[in-house]
Protein backbone atom coordinates (compact mmCIF):
# COMPACT_ATOMS: atom_id res chain seq x y z
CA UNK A 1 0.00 0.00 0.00
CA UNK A 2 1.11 3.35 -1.14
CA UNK A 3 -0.36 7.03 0.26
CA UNK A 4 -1.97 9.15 -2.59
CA UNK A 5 -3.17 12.33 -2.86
CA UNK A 6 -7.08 12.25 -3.40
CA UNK A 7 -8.76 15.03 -5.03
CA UNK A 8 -12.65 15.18 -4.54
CA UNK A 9 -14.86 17.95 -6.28
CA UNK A 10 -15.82 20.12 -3.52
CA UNK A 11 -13.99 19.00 -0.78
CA UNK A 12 -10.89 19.20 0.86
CA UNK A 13 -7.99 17.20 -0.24
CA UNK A 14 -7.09 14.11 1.66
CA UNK A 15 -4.04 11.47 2.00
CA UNK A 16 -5.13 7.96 1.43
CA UNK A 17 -3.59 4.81 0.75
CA UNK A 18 -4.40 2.52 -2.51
CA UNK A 19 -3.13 -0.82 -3.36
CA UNK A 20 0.16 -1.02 -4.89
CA UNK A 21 -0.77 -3.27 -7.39
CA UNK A 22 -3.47 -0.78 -8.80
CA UNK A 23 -0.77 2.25 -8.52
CA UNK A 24 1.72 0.24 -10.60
CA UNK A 25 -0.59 -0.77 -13.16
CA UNK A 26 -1.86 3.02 -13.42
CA UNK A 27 2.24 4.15 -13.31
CA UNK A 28 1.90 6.75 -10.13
CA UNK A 29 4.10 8.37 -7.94
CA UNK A 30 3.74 9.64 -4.68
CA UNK A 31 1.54 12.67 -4.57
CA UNK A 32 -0.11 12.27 -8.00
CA UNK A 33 -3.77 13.16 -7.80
CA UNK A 34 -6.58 11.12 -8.68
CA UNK A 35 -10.33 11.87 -9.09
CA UNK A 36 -13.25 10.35 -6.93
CA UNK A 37 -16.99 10.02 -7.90
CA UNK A 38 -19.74 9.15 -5.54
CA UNK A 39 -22.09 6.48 -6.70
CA UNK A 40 -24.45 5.44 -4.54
CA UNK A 41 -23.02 3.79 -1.70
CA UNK A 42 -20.04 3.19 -3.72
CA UNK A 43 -17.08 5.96 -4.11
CA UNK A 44 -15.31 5.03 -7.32
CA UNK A 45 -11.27 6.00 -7.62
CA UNK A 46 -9.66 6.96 -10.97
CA UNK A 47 -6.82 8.00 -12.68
CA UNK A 48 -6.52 11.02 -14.94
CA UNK A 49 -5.08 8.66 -17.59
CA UNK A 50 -8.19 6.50 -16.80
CA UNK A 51 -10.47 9.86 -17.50
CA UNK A 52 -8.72 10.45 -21.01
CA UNK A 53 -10.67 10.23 -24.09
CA UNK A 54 -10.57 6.88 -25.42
CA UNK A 55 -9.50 6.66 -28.97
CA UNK A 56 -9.77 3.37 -31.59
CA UNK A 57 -8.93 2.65 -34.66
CA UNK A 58 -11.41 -0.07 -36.61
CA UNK A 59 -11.48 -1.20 -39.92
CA UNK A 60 -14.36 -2.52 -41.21
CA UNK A 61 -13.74 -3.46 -44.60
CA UNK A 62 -15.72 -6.56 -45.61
CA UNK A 63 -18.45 -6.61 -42.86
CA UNK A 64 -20.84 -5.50 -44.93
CA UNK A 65 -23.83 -5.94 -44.00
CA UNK A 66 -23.10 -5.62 -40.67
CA UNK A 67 -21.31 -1.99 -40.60
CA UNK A 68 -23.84 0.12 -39.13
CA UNK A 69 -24.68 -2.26 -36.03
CA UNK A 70 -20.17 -2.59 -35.48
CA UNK A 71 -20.20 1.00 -35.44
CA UNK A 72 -23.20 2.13 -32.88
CA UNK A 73 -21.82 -1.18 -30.73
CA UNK A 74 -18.50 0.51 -30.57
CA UNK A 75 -20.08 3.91 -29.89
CA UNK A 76 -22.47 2.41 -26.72
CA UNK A 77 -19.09 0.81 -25.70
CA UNK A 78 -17.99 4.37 -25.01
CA UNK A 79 -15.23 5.28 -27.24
CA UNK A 80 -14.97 8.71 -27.76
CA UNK A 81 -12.99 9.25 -31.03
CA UNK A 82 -13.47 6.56 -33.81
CA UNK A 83 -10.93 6.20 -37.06
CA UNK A 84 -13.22 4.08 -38.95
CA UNK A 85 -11.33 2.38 -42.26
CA UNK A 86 -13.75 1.53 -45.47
CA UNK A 87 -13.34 -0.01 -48.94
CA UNK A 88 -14.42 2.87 -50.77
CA UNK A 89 -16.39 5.90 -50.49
CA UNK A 90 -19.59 3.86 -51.19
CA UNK A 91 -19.78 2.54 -47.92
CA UNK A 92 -18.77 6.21 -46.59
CA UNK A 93 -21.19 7.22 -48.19
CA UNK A 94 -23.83 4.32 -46.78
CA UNK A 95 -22.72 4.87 -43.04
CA UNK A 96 -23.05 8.45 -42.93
CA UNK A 97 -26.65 8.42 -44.17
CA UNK A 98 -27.88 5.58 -42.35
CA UNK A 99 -25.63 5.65 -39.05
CA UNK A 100 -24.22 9.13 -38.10
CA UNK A 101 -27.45 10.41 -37.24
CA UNK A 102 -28.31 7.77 -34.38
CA UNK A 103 -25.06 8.72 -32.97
CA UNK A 104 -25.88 11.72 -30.24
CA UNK A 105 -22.61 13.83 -30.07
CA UNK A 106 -20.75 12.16 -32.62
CA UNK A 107 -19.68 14.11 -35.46
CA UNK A 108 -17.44 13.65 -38.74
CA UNK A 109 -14.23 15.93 -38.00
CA UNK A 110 -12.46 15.12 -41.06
CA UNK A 111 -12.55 12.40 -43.49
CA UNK A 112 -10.64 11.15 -46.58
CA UNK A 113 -11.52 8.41 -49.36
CA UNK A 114 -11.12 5.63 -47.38
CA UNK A 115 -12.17 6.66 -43.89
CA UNK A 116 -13.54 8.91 -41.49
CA UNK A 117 -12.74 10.35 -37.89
CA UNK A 118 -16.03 10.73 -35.60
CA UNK A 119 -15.04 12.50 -32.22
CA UNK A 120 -17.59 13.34 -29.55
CA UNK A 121 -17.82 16.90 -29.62
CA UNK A 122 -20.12 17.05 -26.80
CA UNK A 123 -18.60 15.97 -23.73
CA UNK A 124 -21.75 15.04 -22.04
CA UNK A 125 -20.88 12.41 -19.39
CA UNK A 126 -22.50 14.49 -16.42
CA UNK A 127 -25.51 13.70 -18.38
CA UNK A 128 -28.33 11.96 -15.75
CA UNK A 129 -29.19 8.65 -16.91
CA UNK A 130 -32.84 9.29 -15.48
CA UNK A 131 -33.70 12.14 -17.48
CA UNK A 132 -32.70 9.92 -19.87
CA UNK A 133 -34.63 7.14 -19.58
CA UNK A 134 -37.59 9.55 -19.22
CA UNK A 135 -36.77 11.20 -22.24
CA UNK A 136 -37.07 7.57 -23.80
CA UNK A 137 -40.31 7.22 -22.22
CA UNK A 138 -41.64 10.30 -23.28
CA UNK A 139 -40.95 9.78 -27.36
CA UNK A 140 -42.42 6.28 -26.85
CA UNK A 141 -45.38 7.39 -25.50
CA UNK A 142 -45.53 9.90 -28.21
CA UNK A 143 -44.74 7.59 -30.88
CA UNK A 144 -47.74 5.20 -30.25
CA UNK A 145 -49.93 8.88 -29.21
CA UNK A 146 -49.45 10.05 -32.66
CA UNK A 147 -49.59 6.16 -33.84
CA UNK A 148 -53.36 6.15 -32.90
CA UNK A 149 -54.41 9.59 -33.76
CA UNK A 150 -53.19 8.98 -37.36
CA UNK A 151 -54.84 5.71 -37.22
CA UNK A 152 -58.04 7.16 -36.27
CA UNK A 153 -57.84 10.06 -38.95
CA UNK A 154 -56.81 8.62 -41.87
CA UNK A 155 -53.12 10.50 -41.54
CA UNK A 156 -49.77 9.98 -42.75
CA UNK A 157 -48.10 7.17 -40.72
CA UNK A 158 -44.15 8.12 -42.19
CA UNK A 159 -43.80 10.57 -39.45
CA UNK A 160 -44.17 7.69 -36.37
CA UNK A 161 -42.03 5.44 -38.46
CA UNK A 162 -39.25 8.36 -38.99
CA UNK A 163 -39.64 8.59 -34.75
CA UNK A 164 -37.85 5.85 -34.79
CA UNK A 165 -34.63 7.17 -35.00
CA UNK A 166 -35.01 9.45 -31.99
CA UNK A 167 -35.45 6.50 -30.12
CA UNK A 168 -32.59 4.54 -31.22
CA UNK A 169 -30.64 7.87 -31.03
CA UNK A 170 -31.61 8.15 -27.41
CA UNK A 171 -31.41 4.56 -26.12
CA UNK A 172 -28.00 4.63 -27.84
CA UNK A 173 -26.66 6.95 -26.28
CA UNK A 174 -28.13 6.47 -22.35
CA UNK A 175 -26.32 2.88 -23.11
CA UNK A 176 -23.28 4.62 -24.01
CA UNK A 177 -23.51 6.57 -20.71
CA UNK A 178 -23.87 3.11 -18.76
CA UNK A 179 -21.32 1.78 -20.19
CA UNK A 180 -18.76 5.29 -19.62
CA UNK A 181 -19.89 5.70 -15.86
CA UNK A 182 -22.71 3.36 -14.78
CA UNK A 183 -25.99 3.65 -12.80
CA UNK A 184 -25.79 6.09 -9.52
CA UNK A 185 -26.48 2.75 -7.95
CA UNK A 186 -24.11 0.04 -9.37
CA UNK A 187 -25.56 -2.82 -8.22
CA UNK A 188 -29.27 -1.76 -10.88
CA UNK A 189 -26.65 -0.91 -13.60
CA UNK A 190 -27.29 -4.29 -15.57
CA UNK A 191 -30.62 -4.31 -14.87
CA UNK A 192 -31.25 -0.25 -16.02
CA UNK A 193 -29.12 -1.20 -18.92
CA UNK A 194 -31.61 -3.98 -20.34
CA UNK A 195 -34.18 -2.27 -19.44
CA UNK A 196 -33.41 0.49 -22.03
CA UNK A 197 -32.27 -2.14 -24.68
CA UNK A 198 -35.54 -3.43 -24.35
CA UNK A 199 -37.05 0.25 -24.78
CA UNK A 200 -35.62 0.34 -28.59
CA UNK A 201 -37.40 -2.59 -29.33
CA UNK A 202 -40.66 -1.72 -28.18
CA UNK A 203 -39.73 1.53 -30.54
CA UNK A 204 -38.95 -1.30 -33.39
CA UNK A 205 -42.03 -2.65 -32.92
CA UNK A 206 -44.61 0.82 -33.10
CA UNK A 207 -42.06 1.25 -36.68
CA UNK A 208 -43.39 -2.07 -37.74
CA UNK A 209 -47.12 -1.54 -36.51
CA UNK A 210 -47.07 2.20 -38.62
CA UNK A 211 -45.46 0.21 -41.92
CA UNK A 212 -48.00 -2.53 -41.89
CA UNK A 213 -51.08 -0.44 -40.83
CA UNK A 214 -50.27 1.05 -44.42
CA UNK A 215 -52.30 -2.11 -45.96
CA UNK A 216 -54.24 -2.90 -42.84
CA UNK A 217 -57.11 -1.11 -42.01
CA UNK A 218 -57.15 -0.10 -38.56
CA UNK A 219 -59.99 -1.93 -36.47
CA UNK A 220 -61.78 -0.52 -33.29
CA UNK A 221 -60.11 -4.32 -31.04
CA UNK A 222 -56.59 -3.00 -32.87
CA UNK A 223 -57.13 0.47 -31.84
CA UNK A 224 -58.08 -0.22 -28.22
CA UNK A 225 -55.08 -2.54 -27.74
CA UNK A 226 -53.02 -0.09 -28.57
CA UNK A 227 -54.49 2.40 -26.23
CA UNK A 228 -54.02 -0.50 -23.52
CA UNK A 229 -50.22 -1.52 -24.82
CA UNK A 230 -49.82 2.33 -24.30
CA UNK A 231 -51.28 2.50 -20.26
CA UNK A 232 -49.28 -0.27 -19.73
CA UNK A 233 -45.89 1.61 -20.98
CA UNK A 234 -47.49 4.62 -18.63
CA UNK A 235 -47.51 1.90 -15.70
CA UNK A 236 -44.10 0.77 -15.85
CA UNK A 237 -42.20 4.18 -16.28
CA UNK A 238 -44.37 4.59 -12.66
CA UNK A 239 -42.88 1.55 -11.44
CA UNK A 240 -39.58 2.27 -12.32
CA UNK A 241 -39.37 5.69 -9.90
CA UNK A 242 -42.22 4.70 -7.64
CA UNK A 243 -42.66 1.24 -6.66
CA UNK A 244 -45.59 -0.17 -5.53
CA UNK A 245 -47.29 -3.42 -5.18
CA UNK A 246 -50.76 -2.84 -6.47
CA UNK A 247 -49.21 -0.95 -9.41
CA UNK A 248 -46.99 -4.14 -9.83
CA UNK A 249 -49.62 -6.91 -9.52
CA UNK A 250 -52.21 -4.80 -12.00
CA UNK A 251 -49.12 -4.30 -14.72
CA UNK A 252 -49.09 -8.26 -14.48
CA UNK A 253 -52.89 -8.51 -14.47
CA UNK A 254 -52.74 -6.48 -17.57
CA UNK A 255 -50.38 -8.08 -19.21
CA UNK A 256 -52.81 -11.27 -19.61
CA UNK A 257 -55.57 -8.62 -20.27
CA UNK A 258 -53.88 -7.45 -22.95
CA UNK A 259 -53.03 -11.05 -24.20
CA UNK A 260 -56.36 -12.79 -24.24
CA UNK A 261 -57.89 -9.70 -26.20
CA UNK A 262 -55.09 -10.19 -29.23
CA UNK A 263 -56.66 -13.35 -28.51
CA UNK A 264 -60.14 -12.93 -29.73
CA UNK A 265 -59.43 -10.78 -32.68
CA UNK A 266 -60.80 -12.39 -35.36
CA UNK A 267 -59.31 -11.02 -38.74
CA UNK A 268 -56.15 -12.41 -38.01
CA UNK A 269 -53.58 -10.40 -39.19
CA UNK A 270 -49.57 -9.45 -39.09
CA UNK A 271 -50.76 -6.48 -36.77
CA UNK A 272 -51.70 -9.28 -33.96
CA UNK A 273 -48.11 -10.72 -34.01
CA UNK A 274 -46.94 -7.08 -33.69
CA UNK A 275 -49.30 -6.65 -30.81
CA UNK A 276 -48.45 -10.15 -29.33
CA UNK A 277 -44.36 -9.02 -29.74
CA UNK A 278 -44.80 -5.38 -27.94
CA UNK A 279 -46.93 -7.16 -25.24
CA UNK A 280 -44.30 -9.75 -24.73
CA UNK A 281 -41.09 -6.84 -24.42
CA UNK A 282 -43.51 -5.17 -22.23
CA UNK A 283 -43.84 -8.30 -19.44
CA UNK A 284 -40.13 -8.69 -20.34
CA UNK A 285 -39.14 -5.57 -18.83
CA UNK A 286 -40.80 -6.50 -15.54
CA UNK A 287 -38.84 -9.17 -15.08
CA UNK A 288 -36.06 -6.87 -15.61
CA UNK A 289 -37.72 -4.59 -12.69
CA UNK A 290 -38.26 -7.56 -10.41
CA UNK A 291 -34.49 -8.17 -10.42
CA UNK A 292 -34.06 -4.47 -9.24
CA UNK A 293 -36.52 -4.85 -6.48
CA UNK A 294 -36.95 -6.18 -2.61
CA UNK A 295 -40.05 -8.03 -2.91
CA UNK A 296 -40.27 -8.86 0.20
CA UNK A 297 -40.03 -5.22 1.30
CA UNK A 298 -42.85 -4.46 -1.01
CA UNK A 299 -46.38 -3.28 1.02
């Protein structure tokens, strides 16, 4: 064990000792000054080295057609600058139509024929992963708002499938943030985490509803499902901030509620197995809430 000087954001500075093993590996001396973060019950040490930007170099020449999921995978990782190697400017040309735009704070800084260099220009790590998760929330429940209205007037349905990127643009980048600095309490960090990966499905699957409810006509059981599908979304945002076993038990009840009615619909249709899917993500995510919880504590 080894003192080191411990610099905390609003306090005093302190001497402390940290392992030796840890101080090698990190390459300090005696007096070097490290950063601490309070996370829950936790208080996390770090290096400024640790802090840096993280930079990577990937070439992705040949992976077609999996380039745009390699690149947001790396960017949720939590890289912050990205040298990205192509074939040609085709596939330049493919990424930043399709990709760059679901990437929140990432932006081309300079590019030649055969790659590009995306930097986060944003910095925005002291972003709170709540907000963000509401903000999620909130286009959802927009998304499936404006889903029904258009449904029940005859609208245009591109502009809920175009919603979709906002949601993969959020979800994307609140996983990023989980990934860079975790949950401000570790130990629901997994569990927030697949929560919001579930989120951008649910999003996948109003995208699908709006595409096939194009050559479907939209019946009163369809309509009211989604009106339920959409409480039920309501509910668990609720749960997630306020627990509370009535609230928990009904979202369950619901769930079945909302299964036995896609049920009895009887122009069967792809619209039910987009129904069935959104319902099934949605009790999905409960178990994902149950993990977070004290049951027992529950009253």
């Amino acid at each position: 064990m080894v003192s080191r000087k411990l610099v905390k954001q609003g306090a005093a500075t302190l001497m402390i000792s940290l392992p030796s093993k840890w101080i090698k590996t990190n390459k300090l001396d005696k007096g070097d000054e490290v950063e601490m973060e309070e996370r829950g019950k936790d208080l996390v040490i770090s290096t400024e080295n640790m802090a840096q930007k993280s930079k990577k170099v990937l070439d992705i020449t040949g992976f077609s057609p999996l380039v745009n999921r390699i690149l947001i995978f790396e960017y949720v990782k939590g890289y912050d600058e990205l040298e990205v190697k192509f074939k040609d400017s085709q596939e330049i040309k493919d990424f930043q139509k399709r990709v760059i735009n679901e990437l929140l704070g990432f932006e081309i800084v300079r590019q030649t024929q055969t790659s590009l260099f995306i930097k986060d220009i944003t910095g925005a790590e002291n972003q709170d992963i709540d907000e963000l998760v509401k903000r999620i929330f909130f286009i959802l429940d927009s998304m499936v708002d404006e889903l029904i209205i258009a449904l029940e007037k005859n609208q245009d349905l591109d502009p809920i499938i175009d919603t979709d990127i906002a949601v993969n643009k959020f979800v994307h980048f609140c996983l990023r943030m989980l990934n860079k600095k975790g949950y401000n309490i570790p130990e629901k960090t997994i569990s927030i985490y697949s929560i919001v990966s579930n989120l951008e499905d649910i999003g996948d699957c109003y995208k699908r509803l709006a595409k096939d409810f194009k050559k479907i006509k939209p019946t009163k059981e369809y309509l009211n499902i989604l009106r339920e599908i959409k409480g039920q979304l309501s509910l668990f945002k609720d749960l997630i901030y306020g627990y509370d076993k009535k609230k928990l038990i009904k979202y369950a009840q619901d769930y079945e509620r909302i299964k036995e009615n896609i049920k009895k619909i009887k122009s069967k249709t792809v619209i039910d197995f987009h129904l069935f899917e959104t319902n099934e993500i949605l009790i999905g995510l409960n178990n994902h809430l149950l993990s977070m919880l004290d049951v027992a504590s529950l009253v």
